[in-house]
N, C-alpha and C. Protein backbone atom coordinates (compact mmCIF):
# COMPACT_ATOMS: atom_id res chain seq x y z
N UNK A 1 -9.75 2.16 19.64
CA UNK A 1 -9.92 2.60 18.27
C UNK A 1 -8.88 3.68 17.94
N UNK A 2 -7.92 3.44 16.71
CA UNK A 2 -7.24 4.32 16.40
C UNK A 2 -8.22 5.24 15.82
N UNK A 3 -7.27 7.04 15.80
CA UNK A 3 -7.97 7.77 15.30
C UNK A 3 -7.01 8.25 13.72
N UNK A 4 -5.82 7.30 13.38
CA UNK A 4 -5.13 8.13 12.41
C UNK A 4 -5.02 6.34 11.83
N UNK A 5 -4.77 6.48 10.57
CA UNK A 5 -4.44 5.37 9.55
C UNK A 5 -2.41 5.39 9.56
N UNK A 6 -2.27 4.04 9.32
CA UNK A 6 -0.61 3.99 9.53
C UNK A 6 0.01 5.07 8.63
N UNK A 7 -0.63 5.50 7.38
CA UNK A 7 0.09 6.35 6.50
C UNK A 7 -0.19 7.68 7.00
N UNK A 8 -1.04 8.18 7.67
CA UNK A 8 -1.32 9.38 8.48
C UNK A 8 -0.73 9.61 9.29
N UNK A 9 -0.76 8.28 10.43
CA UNK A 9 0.47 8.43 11.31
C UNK A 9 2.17 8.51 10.74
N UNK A 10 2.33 7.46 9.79
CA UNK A 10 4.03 8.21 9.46
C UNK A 10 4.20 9.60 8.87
N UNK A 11 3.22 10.21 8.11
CA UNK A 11 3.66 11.04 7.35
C UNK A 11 3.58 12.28 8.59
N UNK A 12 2.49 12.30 9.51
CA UNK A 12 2.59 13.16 10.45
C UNK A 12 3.15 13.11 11.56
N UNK A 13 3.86 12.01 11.90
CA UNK A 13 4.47 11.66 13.22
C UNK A 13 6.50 11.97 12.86
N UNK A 14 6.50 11.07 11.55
CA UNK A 14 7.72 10.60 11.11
C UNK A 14 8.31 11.76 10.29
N UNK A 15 7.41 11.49 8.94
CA UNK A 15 7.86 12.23 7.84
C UNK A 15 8.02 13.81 8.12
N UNK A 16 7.51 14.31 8.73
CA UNK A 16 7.18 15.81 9.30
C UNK A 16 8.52 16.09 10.23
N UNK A 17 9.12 15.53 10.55
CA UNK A 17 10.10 15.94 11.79
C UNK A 17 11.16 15.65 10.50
N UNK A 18 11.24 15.26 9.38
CA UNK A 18 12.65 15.23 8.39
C UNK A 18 12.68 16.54 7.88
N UNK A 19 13.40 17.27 7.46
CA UNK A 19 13.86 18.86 6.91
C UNK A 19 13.87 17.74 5.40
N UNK A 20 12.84 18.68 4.54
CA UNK A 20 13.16 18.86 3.28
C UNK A 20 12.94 17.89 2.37
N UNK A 21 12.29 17.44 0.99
CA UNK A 21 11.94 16.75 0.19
C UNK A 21 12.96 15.29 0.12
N UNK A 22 13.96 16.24 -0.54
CA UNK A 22 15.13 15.05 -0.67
C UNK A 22 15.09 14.34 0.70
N UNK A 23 15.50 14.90 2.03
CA UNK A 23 15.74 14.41 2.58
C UNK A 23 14.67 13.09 3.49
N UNK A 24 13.49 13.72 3.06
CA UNK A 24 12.45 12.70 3.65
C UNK A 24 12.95 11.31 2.93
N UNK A 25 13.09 11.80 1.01
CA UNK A 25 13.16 10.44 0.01
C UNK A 25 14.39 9.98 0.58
N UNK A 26 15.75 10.47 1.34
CA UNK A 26 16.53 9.74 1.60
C UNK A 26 16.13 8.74 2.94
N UNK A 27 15.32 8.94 3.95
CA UNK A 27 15.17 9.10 5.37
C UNK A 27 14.50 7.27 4.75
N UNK A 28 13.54 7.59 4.18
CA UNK A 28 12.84 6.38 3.45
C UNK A 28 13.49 5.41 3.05
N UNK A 29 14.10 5.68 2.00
CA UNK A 29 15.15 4.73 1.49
C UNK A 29 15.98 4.36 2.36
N UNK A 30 16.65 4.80 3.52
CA UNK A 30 17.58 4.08 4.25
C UNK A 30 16.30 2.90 5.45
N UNK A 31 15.05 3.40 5.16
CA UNK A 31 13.79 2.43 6.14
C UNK A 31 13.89 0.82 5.37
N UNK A 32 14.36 0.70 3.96
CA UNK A 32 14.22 0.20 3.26
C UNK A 32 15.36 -0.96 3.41
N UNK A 33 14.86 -2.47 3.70
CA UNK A 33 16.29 -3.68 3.68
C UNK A 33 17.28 -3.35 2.91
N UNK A 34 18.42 -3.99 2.72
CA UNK A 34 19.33 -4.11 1.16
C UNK A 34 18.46 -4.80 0.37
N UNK A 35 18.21 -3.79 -0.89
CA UNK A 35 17.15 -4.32 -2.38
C UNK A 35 17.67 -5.54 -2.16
N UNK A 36 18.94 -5.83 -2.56
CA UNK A 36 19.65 -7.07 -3.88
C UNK A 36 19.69 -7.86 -2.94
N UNK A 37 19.67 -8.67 -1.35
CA UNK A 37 20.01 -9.25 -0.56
C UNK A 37 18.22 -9.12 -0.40
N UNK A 38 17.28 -8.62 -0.30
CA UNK A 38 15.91 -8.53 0.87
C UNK A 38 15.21 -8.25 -0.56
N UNK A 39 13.44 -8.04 -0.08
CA UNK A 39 12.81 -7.94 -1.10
C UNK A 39 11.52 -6.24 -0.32
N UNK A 40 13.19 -6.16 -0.27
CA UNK A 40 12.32 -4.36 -0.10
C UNK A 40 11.68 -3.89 0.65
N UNK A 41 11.29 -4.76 2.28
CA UNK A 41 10.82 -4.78 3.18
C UNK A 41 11.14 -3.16 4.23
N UNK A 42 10.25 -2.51 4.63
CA UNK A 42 10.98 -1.43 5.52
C UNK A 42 10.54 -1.79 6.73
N UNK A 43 11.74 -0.93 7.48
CA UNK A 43 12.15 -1.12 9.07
C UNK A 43 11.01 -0.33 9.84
N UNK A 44 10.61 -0.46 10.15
CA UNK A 44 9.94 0.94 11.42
C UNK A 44 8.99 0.25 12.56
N UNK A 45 9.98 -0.17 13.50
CA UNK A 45 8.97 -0.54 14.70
C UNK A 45 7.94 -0.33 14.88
N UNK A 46 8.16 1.06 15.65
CA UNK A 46 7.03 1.93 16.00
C UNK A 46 5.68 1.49 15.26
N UNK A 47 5.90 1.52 14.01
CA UNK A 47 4.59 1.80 12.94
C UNK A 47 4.05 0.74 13.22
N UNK A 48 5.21 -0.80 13.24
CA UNK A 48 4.48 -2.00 12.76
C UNK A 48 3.87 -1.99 14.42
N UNK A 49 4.58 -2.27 15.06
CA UNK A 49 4.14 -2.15 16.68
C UNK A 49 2.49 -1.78 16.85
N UNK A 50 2.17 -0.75 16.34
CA UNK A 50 1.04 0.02 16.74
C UNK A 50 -0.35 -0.66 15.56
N UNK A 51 0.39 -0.27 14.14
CA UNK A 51 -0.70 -0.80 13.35
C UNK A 51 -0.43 -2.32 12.81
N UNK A 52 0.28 -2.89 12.82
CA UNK A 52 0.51 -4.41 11.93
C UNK A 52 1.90 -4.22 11.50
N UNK A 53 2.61 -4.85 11.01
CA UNK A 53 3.37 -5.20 9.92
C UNK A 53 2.87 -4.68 8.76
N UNK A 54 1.77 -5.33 8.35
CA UNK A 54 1.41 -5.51 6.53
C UNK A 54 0.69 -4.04 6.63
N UNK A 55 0.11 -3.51 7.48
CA UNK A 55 0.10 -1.93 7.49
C UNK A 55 0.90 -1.00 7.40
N UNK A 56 2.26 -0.98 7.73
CA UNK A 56 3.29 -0.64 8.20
C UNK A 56 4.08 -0.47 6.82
N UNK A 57 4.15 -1.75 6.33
CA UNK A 57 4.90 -1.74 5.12
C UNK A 57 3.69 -1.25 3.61
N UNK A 58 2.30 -1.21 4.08
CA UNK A 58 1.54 -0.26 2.73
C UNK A 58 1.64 1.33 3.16
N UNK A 59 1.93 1.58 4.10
CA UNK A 59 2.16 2.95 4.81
C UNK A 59 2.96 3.94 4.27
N UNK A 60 4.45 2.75 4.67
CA UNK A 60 5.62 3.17 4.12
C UNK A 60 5.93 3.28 2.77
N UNK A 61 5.59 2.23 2.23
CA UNK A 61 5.62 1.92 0.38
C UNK A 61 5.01 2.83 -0.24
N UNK A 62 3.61 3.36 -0.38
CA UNK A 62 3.13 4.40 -0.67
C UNK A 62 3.59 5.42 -0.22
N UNK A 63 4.27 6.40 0.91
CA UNK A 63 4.68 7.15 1.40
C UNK A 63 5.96 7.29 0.01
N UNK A 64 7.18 6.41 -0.03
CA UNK A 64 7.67 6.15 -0.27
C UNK A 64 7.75 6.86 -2.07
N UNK A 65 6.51 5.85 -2.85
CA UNK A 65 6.38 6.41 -3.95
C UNK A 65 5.52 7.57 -4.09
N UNK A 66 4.90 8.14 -3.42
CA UNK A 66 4.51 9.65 -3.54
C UNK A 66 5.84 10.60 -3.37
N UNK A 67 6.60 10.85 -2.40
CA UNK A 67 8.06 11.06 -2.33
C UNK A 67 8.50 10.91 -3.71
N UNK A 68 8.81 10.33 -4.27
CA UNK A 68 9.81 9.95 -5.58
C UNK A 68 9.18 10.86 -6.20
N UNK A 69 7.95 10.38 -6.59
CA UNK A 69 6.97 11.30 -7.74
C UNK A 69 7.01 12.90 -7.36
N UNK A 70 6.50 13.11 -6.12
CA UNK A 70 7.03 14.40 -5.82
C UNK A 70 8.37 14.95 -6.13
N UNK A 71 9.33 14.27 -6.23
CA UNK A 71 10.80 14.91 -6.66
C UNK A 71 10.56 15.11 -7.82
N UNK A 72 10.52 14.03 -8.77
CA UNK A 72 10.42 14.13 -10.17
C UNK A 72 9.36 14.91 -10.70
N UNK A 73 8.82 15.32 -9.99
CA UNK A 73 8.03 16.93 -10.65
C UNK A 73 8.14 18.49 -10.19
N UNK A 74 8.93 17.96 -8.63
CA UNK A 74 9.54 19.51 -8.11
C UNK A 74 10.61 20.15 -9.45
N UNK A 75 10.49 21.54 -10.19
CA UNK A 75 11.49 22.08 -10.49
C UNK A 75 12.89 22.01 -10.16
N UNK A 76 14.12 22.17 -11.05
CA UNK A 76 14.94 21.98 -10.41
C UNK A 76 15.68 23.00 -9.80
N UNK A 77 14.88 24.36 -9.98
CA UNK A 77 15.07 25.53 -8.55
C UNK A 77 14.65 25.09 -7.68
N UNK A 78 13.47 24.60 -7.63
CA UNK A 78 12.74 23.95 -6.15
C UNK A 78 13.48 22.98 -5.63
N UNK A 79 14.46 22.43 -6.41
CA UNK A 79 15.07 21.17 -5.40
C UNK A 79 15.77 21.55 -5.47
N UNK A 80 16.65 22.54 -6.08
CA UNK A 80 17.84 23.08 -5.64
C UNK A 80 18.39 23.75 -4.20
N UNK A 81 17.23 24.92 -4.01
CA UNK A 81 16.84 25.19 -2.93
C UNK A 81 16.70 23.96 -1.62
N UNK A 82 15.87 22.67 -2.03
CA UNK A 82 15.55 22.46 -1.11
C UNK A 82 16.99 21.41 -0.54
N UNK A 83 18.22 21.35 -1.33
CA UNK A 83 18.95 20.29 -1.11
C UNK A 83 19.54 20.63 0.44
N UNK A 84 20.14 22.61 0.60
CA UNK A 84 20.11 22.80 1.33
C UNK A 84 19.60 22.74 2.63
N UNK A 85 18.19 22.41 2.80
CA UNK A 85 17.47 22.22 3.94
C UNK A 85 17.72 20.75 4.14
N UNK A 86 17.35 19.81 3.02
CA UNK A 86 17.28 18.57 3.12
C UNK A 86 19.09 18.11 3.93
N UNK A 87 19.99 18.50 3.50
CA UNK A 87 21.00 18.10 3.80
C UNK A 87 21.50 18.59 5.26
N UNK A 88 20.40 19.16 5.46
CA UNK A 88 21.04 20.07 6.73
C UNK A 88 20.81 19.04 8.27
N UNK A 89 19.86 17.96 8.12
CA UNK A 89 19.98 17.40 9.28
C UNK A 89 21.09 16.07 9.10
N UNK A 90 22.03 15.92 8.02
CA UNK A 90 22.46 14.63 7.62
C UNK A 90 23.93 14.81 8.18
N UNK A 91 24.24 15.89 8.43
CA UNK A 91 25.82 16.54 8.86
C UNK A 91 26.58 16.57 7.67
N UNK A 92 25.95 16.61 6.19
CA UNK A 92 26.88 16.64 4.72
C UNK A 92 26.64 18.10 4.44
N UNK A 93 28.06 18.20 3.60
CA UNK A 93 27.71 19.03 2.74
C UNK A 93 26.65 18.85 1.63
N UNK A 94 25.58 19.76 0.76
CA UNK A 94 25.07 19.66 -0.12
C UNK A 94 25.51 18.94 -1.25
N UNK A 95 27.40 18.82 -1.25
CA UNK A 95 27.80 18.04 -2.24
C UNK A 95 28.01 16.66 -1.96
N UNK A 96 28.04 16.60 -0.84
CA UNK A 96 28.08 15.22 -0.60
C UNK A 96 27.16 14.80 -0.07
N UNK A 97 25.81 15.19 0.24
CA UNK A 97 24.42 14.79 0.47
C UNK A 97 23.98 14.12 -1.18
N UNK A 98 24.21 14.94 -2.12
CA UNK A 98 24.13 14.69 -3.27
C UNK A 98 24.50 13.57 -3.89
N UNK A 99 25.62 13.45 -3.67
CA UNK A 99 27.05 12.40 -4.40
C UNK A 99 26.41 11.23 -3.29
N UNK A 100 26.36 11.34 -2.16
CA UNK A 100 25.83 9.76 -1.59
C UNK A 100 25.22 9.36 -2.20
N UNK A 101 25.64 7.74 -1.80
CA UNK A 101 24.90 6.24 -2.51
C UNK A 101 23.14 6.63 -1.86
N UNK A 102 23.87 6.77 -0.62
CA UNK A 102 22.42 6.54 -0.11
C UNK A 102 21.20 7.20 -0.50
N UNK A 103 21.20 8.39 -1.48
CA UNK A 103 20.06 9.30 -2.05
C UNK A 103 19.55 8.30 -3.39
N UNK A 104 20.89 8.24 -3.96
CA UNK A 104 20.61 7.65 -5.04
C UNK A 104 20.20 6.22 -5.08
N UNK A 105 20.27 5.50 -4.08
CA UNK A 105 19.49 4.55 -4.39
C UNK A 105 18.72 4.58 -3.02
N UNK A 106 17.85 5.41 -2.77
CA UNK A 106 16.80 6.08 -1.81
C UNK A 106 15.08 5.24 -2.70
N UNK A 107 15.15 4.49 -3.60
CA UNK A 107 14.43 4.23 -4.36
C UNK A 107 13.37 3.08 -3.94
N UNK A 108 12.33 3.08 -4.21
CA UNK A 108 11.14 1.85 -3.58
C UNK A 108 11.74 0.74 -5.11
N UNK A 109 11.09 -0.42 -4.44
CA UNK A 109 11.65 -1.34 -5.35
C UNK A 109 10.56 -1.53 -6.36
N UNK A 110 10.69 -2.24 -7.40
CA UNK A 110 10.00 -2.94 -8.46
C UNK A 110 9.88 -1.20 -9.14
N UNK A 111 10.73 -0.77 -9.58
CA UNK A 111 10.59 0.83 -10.54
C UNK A 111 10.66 0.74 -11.14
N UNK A 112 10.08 1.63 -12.28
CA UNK A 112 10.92 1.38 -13.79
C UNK A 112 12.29 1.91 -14.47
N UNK A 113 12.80 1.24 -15.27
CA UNK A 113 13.84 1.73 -15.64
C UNK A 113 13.84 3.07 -16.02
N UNK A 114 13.15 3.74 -16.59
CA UNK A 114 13.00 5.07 -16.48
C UNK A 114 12.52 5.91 -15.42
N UNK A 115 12.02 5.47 -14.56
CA UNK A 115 11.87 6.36 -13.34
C UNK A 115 13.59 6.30 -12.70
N UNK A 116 14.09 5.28 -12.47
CA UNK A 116 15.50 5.22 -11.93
C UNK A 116 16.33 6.51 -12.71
N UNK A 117 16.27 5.99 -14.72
CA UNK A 117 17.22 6.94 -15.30
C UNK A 117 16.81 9.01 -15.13
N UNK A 118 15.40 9.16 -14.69
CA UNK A 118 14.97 10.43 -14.41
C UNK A 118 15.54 10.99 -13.10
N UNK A 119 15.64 10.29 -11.80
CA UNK A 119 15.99 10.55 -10.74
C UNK A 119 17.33 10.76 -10.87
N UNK A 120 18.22 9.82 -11.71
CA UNK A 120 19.61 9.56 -11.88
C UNK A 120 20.16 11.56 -12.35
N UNK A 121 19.07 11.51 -13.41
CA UNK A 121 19.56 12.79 -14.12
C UNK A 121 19.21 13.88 -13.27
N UNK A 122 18.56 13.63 -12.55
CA UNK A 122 17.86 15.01 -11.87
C UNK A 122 19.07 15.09 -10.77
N UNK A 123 19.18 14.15 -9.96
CA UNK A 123 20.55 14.27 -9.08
C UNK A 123 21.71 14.60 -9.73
N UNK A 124 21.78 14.03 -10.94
CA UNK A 124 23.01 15.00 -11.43
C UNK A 124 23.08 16.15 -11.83
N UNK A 125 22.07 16.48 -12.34
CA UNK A 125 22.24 17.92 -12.67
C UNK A 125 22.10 18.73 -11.59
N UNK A 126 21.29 18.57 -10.61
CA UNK A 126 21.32 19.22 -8.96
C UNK A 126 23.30 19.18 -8.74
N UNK A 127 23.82 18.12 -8.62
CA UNK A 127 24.91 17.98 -8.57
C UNK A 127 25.58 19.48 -8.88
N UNK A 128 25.61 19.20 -10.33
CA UNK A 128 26.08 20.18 -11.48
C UNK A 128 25.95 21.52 -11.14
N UNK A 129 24.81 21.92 -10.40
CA UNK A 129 23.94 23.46 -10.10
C UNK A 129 25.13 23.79 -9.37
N UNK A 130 24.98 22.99 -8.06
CA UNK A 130 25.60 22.73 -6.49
C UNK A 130 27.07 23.56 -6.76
N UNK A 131 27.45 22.56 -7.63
CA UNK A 131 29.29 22.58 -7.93
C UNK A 131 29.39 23.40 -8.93
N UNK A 132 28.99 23.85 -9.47
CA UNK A 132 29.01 25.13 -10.47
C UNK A 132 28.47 26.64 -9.86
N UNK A 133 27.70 26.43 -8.51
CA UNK A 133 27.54 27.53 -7.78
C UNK A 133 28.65 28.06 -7.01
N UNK A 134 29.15 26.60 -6.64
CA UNK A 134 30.12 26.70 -5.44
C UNK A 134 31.24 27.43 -6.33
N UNK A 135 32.03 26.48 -7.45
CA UNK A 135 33.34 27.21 -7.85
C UNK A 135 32.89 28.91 -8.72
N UNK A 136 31.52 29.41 -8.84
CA UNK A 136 31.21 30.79 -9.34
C UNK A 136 31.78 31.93 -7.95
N UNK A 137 31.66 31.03 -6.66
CA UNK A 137 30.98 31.87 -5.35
C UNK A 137 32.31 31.91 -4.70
N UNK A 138 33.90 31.19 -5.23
CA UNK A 138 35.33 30.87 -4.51
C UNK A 138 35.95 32.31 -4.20
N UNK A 139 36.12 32.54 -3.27
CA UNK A 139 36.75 33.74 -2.72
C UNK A 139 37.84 34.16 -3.42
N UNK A 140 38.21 35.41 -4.07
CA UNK A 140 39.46 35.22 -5.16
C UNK A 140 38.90 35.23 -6.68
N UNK A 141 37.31 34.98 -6.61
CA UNK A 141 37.22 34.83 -7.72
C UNK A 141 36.99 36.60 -8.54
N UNK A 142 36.85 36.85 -9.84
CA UNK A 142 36.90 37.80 -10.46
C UNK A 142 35.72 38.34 -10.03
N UNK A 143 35.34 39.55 -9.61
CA UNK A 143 33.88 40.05 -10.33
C UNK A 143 33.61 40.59 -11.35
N UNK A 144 32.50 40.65 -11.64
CA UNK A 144 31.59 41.07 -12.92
C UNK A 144 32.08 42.96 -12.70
N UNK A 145 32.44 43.47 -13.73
CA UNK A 145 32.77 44.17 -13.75
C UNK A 145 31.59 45.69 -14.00
């Protein structure tokens, strides 16, 4: 008799060892087949191994869209902050943790077109923060007098 449900077990086995919001929603999305080639199926041995397949993939899928939803309501100080942590196990810079394909289409399938265009904007303007912090912070630059 198991004592944890497959979504208990990923989120506390799996999801817990990723640094940082974004980076879990990226960690996910790369679990995820090619959308346009597959029909959205995710990878994870381990999980299916232990609980099923068709457990495995309601585990992940829900995991998946709680993640999203969680972004799209974190502030965008709060994810600003957190890009840094999130990016920190990926070997990118924050700007190019950002700018990857792979965040941006980090996405569970069958979404709506407006959940896609919200995420779209929210990564860009994180973008925007990022690169508008960076060229404020360039060595050489003027100070405030």
């Amino acid at each position: 008799m198991r004592l944890k449900s497959a979504a208990e077990d990923f989120e506390a086995n799996t999801l817990r060892a990723v640094p940082g919001l974004l980076g879990k929603l990226s960690y996910v999305g790369r679990l995820q087949d090619d959308k346009r080639a597959g029909d959205g199926r995710y990878e994870h041995w381990g999980l299916a191994e232990v609980y099923g397949d068709d457990a495995a993939q309601r585990a992940i899928r829900t995991s998946h869209r709680v993640l999203l939803s969680e972004v799209l309501r974190e502030p965008l100080a709060g994810l600003l902050k957190d890009v840094l942590v999130s990016c920190s196990n990926e070997d990118l810079t924050e700007r190019e943790f950002l700018a990857s394909s792979t965040l941006a289409h980090s996405l569970p399938t069958r979404l709506s077109p407006a959940a896609r265009a919200h995420l779209g904007s929210v990564l860009s303007a994180l973008l925007a923060l990022v690169e508008s912090r960076d060229s404020a912070n360039l060595p050489g630059a003027s100070q405030p007098r």
